[in-house]
PDB file of N, CA and C in Angstrom:
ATOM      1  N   UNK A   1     -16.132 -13.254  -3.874  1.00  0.00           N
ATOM      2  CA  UNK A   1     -15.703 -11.868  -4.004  1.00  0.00           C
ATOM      3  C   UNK A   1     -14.721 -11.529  -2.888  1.00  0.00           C
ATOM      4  N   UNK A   2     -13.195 -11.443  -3.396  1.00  0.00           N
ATOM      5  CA  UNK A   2     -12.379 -10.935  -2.135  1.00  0.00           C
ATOM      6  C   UNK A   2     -12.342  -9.064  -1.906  1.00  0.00           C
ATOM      7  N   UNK A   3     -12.791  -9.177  -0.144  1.00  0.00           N
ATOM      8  CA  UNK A   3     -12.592  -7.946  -0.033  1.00  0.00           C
ATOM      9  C   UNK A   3     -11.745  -7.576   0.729  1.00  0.00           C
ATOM     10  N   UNK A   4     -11.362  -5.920   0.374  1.00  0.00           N
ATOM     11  CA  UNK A   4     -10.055  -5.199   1.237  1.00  0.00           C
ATOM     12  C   UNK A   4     -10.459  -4.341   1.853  1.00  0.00           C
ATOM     13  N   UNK A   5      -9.820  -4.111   3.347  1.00  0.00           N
ATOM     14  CA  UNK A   5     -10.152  -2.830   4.256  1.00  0.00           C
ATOM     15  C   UNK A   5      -9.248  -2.293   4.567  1.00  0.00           C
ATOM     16  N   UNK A   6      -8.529  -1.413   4.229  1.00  0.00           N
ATOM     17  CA  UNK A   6      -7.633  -0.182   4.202  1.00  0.00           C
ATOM     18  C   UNK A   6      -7.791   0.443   5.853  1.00  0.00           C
ATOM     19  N   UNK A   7      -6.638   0.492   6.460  1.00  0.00           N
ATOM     20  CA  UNK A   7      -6.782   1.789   7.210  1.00  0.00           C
ATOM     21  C   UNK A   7      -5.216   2.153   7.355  1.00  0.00           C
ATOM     22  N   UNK A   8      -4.931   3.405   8.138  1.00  0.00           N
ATOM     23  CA  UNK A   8      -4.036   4.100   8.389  1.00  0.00           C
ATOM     24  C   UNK A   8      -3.293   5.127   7.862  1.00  0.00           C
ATOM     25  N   UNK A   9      -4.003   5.665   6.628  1.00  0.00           N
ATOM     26  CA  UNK A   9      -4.045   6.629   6.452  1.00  0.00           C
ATOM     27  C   UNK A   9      -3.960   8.120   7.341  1.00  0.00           C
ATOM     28  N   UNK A  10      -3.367   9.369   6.521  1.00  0.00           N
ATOM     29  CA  UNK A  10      -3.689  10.252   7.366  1.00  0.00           C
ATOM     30  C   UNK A  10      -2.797  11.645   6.824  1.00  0.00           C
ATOM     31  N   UNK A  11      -2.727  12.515   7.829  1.00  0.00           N
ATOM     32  CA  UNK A  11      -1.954  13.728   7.247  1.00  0.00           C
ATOM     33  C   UNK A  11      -0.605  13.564   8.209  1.00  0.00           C
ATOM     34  N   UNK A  12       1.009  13.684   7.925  1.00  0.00           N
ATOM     35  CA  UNK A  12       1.850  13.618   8.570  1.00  0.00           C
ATOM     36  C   UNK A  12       2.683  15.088   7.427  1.00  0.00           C
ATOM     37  N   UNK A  13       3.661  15.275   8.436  1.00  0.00           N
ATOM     38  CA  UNK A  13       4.512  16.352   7.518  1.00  0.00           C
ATOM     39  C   UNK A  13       5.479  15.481   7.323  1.00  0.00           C
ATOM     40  N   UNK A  14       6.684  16.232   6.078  1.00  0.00           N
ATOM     41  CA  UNK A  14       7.336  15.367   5.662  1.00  0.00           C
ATOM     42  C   UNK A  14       8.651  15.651   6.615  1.00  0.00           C
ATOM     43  N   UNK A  15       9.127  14.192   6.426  1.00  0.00           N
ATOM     44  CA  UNK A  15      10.234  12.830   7.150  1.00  0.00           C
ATOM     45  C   UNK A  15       9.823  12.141   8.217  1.00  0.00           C
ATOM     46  N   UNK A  16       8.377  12.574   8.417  1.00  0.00           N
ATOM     47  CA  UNK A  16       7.601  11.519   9.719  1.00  0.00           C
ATOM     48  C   UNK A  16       7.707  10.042   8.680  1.00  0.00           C
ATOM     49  N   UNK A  17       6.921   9.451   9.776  1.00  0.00           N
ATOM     50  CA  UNK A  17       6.342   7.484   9.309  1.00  0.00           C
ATOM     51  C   UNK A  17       4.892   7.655   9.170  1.00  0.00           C
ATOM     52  N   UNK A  18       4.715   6.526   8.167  1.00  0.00           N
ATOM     53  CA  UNK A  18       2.807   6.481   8.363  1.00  0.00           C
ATOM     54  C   UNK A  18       3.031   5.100   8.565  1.00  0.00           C
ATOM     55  N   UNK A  19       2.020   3.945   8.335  1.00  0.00           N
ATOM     56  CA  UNK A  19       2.142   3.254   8.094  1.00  0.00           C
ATOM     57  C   UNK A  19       0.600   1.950   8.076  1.00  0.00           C
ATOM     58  N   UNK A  20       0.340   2.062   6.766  1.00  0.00           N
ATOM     59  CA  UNK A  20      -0.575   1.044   6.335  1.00  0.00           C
ATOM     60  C   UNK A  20      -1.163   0.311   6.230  1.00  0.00           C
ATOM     61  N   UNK A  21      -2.602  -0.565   6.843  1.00  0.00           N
ATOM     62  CA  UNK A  21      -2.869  -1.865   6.963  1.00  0.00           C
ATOM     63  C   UNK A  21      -3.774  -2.040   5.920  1.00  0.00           C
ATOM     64  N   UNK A  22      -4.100  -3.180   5.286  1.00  0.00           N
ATOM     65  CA  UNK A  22      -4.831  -3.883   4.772  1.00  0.00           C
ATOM     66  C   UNK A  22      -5.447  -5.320   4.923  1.00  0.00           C
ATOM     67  N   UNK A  23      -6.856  -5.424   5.235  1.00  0.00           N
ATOM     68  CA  UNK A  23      -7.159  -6.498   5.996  1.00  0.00           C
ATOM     69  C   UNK A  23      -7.776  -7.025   4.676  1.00  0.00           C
ATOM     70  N   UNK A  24      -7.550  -8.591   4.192  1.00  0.00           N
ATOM     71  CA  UNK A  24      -7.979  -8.742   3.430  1.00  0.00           C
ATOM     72  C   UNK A  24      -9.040 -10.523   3.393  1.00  0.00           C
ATOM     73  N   UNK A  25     -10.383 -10.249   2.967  1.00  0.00           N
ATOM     74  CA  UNK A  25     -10.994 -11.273   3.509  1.00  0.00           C
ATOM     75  C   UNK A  25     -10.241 -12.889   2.713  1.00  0.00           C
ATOM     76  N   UNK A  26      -9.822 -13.199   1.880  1.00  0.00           N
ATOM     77  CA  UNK A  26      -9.153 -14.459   1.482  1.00  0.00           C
ATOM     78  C   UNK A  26      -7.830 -14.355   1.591  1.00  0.00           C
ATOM     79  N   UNK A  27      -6.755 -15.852   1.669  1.00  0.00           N
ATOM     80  CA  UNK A  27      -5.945 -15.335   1.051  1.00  0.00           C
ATOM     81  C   UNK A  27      -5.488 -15.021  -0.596  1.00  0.00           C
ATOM     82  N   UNK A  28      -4.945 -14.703  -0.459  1.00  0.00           N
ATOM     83  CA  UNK A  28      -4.413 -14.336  -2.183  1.00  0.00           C
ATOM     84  C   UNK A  28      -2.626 -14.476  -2.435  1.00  0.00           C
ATOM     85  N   UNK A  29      -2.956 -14.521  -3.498  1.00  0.00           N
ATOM     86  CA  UNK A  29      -1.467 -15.148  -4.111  1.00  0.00           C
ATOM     87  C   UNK A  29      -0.355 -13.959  -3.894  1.00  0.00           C
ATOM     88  N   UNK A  30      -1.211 -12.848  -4.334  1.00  0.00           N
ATOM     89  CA  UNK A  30      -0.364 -11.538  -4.455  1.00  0.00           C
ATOM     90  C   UNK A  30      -0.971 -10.432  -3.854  1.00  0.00           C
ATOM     91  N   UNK A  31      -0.748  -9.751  -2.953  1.00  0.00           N
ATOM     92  CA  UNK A  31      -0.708  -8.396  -2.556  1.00  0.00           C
ATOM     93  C   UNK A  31      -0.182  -7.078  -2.603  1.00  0.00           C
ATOM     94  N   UNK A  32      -0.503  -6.120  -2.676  1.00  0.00           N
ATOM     95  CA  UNK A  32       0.335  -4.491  -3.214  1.00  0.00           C
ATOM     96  C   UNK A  32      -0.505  -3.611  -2.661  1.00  0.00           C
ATOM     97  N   UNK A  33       0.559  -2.689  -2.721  1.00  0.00           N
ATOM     98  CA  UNK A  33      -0.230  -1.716  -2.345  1.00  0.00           C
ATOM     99  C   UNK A  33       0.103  -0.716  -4.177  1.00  0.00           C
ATOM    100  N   UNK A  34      -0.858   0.250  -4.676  1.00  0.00           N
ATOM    101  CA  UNK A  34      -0.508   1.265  -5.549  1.00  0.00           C
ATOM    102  C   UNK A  34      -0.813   2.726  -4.726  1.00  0.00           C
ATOM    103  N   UNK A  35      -0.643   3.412  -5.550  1.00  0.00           N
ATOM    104  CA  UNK A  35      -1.335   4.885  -4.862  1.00  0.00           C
ATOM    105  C   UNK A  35      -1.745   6.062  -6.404  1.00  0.00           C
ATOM    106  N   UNK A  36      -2.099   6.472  -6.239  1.00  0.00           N
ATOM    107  CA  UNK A  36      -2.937   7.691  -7.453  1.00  0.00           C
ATOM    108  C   UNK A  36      -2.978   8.799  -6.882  1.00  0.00           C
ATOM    109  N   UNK A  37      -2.128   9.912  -7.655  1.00  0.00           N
ATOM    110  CA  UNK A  37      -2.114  11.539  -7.017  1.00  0.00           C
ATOM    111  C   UNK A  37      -3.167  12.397  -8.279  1.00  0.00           C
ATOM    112  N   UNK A  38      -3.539  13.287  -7.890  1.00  0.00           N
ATOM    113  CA  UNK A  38      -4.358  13.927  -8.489  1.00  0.00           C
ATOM    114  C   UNK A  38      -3.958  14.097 -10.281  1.00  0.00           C
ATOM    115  N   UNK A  39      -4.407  13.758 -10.956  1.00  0.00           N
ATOM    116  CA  UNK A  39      -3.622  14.216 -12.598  1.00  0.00           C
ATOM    117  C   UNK A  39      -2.736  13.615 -13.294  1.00  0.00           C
ATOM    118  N   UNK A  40      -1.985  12.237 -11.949  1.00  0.00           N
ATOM    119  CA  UNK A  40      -1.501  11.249 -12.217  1.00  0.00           C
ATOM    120  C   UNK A  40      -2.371  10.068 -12.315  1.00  0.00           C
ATOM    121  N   UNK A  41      -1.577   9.204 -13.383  1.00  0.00           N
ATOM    122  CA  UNK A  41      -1.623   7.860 -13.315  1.00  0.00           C
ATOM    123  C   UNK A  41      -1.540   6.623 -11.955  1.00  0.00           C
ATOM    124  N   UNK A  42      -2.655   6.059 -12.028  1.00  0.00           N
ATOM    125  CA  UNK A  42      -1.988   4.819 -10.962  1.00  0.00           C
ATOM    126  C   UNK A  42      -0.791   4.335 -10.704  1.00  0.00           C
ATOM    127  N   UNK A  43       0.101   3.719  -9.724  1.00  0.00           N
ATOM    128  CA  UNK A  43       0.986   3.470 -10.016  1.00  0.00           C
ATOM    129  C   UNK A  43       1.589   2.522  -8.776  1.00  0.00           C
ATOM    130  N   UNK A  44       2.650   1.654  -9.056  1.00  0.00           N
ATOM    131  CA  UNK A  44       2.817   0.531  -8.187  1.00  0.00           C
ATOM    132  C   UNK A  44       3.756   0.864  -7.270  1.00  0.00           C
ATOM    133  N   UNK A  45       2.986   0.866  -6.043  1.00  0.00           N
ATOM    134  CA  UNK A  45       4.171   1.787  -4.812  1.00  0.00           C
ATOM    135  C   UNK A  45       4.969   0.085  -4.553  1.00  0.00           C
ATOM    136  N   UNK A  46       4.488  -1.306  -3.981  1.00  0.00           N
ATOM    137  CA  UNK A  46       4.502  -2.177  -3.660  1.00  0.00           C
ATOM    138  C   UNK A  46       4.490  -3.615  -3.822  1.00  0.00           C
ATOM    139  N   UNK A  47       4.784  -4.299  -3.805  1.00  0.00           N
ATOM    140  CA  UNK A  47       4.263  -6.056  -4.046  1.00  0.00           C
ATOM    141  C   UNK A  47       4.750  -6.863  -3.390  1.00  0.00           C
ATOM    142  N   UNK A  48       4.173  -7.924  -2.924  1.00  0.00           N
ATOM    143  CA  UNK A  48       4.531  -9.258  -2.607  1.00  0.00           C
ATOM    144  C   UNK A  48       3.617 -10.117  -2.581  1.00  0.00           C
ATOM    145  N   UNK A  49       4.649 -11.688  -2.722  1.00  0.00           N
ATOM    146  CA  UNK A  49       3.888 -12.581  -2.913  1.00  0.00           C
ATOM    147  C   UNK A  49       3.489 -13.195  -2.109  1.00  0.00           C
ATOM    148  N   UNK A  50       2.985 -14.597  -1.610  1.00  0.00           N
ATOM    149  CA  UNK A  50       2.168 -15.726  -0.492  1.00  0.00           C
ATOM    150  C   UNK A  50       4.185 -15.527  -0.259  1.00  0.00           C
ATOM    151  N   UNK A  51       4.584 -16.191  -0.786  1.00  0.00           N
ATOM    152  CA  UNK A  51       6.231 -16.019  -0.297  1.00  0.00           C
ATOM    153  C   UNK A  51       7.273 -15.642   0.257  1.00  0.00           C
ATOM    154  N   UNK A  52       6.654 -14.002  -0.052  1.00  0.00           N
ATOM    155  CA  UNK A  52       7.448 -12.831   0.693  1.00  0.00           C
ATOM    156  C   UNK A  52       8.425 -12.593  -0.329  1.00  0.00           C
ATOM    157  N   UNK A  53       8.506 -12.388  -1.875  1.00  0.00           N
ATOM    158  CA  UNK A  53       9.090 -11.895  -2.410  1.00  0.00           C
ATOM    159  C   UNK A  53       8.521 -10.697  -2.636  1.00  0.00           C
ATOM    160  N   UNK A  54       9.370  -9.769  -2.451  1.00  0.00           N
ATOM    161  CA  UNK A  54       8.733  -8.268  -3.116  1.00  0.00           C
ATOM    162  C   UNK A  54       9.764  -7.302  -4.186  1.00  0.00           C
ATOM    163  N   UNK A  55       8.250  -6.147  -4.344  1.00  0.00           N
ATOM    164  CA  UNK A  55       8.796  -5.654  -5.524  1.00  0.00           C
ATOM    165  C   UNK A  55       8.292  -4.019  -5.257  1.00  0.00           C
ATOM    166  N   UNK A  56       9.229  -3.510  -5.509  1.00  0.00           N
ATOM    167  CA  UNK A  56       8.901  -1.703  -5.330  1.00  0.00           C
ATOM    168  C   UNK A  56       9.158  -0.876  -6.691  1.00  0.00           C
ATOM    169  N   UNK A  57       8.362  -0.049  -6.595  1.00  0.00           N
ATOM    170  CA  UNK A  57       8.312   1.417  -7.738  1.00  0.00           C
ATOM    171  C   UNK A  57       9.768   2.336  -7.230  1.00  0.00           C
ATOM    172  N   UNK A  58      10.322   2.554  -8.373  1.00  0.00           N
ATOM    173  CA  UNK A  58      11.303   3.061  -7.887  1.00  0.00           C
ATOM    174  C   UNK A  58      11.857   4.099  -7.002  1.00  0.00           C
ATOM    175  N   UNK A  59      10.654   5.104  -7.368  1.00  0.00           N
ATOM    176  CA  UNK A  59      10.567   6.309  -5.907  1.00  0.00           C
ATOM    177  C   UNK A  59      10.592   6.219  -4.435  1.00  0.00           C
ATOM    178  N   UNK A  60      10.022   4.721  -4.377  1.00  0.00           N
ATOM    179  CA  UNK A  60       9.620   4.769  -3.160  1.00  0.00           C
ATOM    180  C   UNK A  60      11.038   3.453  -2.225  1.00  0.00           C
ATOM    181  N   UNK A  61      11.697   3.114  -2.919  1.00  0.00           N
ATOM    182  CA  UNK A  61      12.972   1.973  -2.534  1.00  0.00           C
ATOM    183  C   UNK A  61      13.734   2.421  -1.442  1.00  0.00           C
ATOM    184  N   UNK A  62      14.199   1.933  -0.319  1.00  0.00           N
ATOM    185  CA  UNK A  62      14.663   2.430   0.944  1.00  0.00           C
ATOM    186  C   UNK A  62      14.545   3.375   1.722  1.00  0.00           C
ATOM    187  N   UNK A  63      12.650   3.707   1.436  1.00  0.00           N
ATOM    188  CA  UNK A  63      12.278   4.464   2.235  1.00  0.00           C
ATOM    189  C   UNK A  63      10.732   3.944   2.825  1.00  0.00           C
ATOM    190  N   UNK A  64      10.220   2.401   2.159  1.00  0.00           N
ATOM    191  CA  UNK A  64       9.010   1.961   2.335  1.00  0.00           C
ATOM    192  C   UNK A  64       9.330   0.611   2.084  1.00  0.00           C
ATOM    193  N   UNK A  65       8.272  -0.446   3.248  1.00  0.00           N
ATOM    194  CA  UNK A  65       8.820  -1.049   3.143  1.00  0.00           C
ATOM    195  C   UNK A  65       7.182  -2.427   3.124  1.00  0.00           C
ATOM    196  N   UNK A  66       7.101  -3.336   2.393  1.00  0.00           N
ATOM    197  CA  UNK A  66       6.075  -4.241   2.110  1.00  0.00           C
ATOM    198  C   UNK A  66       6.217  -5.614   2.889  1.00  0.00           C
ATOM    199  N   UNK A  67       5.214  -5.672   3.859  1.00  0.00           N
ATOM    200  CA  UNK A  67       4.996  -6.898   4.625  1.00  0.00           C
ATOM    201  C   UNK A  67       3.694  -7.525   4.626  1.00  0.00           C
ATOM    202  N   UNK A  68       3.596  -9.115   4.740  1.00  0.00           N
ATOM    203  CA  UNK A  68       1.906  -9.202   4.829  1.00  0.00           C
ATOM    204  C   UNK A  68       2.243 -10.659   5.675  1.00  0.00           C
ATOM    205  N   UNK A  69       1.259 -10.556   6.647  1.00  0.00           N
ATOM    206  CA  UNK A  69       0.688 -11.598   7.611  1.00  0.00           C
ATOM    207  C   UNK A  69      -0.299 -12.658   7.126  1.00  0.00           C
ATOM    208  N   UNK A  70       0.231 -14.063   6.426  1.00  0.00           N
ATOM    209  CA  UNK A  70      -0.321 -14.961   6.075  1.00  0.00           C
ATOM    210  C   UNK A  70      -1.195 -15.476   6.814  1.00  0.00           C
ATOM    211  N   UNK A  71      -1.476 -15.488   7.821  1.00  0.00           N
ATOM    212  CA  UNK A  71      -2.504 -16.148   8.922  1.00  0.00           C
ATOM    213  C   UNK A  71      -3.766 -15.119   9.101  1.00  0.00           C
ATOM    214  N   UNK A  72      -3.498 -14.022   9.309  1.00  0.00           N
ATOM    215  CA  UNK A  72      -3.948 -12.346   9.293  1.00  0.00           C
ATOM    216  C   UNK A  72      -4.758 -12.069   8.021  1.00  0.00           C
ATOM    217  N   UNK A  73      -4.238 -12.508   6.714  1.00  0.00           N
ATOM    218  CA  UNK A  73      -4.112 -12.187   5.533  1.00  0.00           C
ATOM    219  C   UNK A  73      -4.575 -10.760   5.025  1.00  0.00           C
ATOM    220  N   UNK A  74      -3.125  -9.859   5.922  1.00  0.00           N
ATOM    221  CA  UNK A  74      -3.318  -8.774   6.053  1.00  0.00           C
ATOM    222  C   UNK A  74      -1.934  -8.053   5.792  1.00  0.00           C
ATOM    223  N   UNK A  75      -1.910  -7.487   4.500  1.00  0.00           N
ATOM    224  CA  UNK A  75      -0.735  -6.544   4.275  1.00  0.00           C
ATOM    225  C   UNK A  75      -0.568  -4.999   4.756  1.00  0.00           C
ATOM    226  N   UNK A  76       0.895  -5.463   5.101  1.00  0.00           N
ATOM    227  CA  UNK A  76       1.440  -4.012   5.909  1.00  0.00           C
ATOM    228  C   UNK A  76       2.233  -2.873   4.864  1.00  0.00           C
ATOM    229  N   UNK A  77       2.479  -1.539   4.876  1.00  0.00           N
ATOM    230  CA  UNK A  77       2.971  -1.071   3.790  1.00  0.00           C
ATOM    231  C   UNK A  77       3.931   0.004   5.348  1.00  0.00           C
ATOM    232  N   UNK A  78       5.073  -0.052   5.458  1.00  0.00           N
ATOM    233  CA  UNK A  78       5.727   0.997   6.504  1.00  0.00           C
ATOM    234  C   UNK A  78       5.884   1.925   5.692  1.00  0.00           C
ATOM    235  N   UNK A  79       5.729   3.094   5.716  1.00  0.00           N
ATOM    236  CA  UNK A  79       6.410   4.443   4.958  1.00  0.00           C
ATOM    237  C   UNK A  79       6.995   5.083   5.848  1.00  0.00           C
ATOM    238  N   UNK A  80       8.525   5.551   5.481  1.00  0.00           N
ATOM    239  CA  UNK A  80       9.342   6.395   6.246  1.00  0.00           C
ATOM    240  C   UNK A  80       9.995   7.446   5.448  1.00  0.00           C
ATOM    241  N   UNK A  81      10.389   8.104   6.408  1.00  0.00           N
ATOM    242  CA  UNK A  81      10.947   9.368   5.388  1.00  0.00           C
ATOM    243  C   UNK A  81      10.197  10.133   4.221  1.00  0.00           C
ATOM    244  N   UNK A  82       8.595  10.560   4.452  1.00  0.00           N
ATOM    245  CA  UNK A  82       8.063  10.697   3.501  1.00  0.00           C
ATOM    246  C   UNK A  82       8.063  11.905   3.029  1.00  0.00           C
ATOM    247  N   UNK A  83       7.896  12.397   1.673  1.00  0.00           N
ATOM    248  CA  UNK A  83       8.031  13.480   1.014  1.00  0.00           C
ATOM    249  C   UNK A  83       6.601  13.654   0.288  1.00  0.00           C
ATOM    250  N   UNK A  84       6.671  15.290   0.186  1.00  0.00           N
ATOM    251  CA  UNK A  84       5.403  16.000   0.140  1.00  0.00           C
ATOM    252  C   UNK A  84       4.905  14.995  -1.317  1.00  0.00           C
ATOM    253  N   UNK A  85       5.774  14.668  -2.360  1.00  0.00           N
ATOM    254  CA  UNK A  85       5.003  13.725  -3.482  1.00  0.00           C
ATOM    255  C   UNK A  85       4.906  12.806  -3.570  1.00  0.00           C
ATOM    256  N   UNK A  86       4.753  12.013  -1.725  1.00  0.00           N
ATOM    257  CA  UNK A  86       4.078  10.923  -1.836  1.00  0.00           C
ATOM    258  C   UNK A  86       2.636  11.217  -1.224  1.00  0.00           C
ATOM    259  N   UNK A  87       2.322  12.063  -1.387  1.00  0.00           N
ATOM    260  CA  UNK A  87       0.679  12.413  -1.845  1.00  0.00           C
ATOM    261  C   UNK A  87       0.132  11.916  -2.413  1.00  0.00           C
ATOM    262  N   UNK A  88      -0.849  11.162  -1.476  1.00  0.00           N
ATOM    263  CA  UNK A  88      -1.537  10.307  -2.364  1.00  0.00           C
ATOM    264  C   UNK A  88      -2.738   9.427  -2.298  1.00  0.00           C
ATOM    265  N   UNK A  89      -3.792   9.144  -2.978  1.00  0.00           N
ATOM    266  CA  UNK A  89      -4.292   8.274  -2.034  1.00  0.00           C
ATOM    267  C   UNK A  89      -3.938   6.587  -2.715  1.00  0.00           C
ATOM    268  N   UNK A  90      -3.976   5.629  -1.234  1.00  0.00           N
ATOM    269  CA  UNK A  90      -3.426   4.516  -1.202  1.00  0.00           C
ATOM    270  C   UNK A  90      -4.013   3.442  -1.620  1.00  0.00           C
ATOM    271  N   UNK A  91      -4.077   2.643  -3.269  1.00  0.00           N
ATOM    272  CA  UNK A  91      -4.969   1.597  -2.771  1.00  0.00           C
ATOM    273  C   UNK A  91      -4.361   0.221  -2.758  1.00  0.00           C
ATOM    274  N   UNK A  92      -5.017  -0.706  -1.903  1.00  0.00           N
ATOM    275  CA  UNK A  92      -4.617  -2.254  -1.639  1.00  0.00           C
ATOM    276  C   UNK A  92      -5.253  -2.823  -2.662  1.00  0.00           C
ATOM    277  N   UNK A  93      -4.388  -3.614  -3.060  1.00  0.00           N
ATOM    278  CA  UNK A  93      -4.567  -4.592  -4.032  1.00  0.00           C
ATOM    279  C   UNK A  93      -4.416  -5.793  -4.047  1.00  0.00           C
ATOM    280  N   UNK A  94      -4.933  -7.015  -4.615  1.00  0.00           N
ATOM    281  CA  UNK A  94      -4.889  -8.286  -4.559  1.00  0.00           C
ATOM    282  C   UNK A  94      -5.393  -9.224  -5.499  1.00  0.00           C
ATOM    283  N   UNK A  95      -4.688  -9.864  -5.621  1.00  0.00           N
ATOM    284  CA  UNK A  95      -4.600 -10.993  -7.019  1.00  0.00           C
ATOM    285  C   UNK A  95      -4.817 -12.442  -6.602  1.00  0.00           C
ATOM    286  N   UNK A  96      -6.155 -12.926  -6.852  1.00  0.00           N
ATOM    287  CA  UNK A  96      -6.296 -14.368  -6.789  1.00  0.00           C
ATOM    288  C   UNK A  96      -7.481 -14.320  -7.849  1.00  0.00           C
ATOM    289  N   UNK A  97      -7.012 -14.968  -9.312  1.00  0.00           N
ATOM    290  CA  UNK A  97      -7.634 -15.443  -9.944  1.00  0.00           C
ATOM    291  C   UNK A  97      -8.737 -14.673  -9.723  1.00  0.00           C
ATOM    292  N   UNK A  98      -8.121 -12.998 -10.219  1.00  0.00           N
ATOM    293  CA  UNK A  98      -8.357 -11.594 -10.837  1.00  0.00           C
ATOM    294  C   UNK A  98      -8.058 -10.826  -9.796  1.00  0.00           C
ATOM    295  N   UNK A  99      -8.404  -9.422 -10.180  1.00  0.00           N
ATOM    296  CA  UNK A  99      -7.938  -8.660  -9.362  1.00  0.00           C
ATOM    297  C   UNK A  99      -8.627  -7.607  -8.702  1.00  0.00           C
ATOM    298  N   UNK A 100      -8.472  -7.382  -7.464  1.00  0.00           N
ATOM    299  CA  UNK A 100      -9.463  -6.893  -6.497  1.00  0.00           C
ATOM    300  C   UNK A 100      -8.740  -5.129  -5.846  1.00  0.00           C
ATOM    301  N   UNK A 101      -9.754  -4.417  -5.772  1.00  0.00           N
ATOM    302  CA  UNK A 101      -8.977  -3.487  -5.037  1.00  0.00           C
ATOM    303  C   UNK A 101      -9.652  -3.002  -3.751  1.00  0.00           C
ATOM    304  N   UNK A 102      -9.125  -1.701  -2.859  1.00  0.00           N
ATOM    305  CA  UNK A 102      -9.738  -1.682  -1.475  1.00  0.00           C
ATOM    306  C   UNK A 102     -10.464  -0.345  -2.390  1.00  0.00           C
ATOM    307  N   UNK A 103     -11.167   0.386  -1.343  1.00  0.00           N
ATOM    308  CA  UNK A 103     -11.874   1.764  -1.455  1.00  0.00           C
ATOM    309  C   UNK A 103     -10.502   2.594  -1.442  1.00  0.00           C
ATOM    310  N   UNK A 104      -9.056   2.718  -1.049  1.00  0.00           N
ATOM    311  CA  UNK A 104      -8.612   3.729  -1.120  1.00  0.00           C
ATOM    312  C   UNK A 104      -8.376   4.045   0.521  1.00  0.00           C
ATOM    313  N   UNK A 105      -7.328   4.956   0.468  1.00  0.00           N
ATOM    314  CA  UNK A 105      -6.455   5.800   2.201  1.00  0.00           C
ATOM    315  C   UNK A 105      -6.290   6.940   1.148  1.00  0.00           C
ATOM    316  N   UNK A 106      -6.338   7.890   2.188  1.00  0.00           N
ATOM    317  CA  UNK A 106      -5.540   9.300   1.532  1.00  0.00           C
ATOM    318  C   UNK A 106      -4.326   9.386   2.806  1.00  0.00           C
ATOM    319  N   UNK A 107      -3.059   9.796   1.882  1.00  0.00           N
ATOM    320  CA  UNK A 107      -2.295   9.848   2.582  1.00  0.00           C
ATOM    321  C   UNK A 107      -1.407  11.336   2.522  1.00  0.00           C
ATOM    322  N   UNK A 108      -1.532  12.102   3.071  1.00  0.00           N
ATOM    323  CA  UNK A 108      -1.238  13.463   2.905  1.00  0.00           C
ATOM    324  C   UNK A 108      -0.095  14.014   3.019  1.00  0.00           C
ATOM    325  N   UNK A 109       1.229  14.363   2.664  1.00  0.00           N
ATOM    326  CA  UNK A 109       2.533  15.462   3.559  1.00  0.00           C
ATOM    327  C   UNK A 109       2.388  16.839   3.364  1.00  0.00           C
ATOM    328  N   UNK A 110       2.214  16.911   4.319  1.00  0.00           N
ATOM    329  CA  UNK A 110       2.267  18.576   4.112  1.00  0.00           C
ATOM    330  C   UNK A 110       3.053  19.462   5.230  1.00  0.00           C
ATOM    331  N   UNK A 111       4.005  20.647   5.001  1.00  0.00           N
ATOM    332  CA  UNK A 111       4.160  20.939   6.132  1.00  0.00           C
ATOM    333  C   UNK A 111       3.500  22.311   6.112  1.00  0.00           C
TER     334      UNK A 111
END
């Protein structure tokens, strides 16, 4: 059973930075982060692979940015420039022969 531990969450106003960890007990092939706002659908903020290829949701493209520490096997998610509808809470995700998720970050803008 692979597990994920989320932290760094929090409340920032918007055009601050947050920025994301996920500690994850195996490695895995694939890592992401998604996020879910109230009334919305899940949805894919993030991805990358053991490789370091990644892949972003379109809202969020040159303003967030997806890293993960193969040794660590711990993905990073930077958010910059954030806006009040990236409200949200955050979850880590991971893919090794199925798919696993964390408990969730809430990540707040508000001014």
């Amino acid at each position: 059973q692979v597990q994920l531990v989320e932290s760094g969450g929090g409340l920032v106003q918007p055009g601050e930075s947050l920025k994301l960890s996920c500690a994850v007990s195996e490695s895995a092939f694939t890592l992401g982060w998604y996020r879910q706002a109230p009334g919305k659908e899940r949805e894919l903020v993030a991805a990358i692979t053991y490789a370091g290829s990644t892949n972003y949701g379109d809202s969020v493209k040159g303003r967030f940015t997806i890293s993960r520490d193969n040794v660590k096997n711990t993905v990073y998610l930077q958010m910059n420039s954030l806006k009040i509808e990236d409200t949200a809470v955050y979850y880590c995700h991971a893919y090794r022969a199925g798919n696993y998720w964390g408990q969730g970050t809430q990540v707040t803008v508000s001014s």
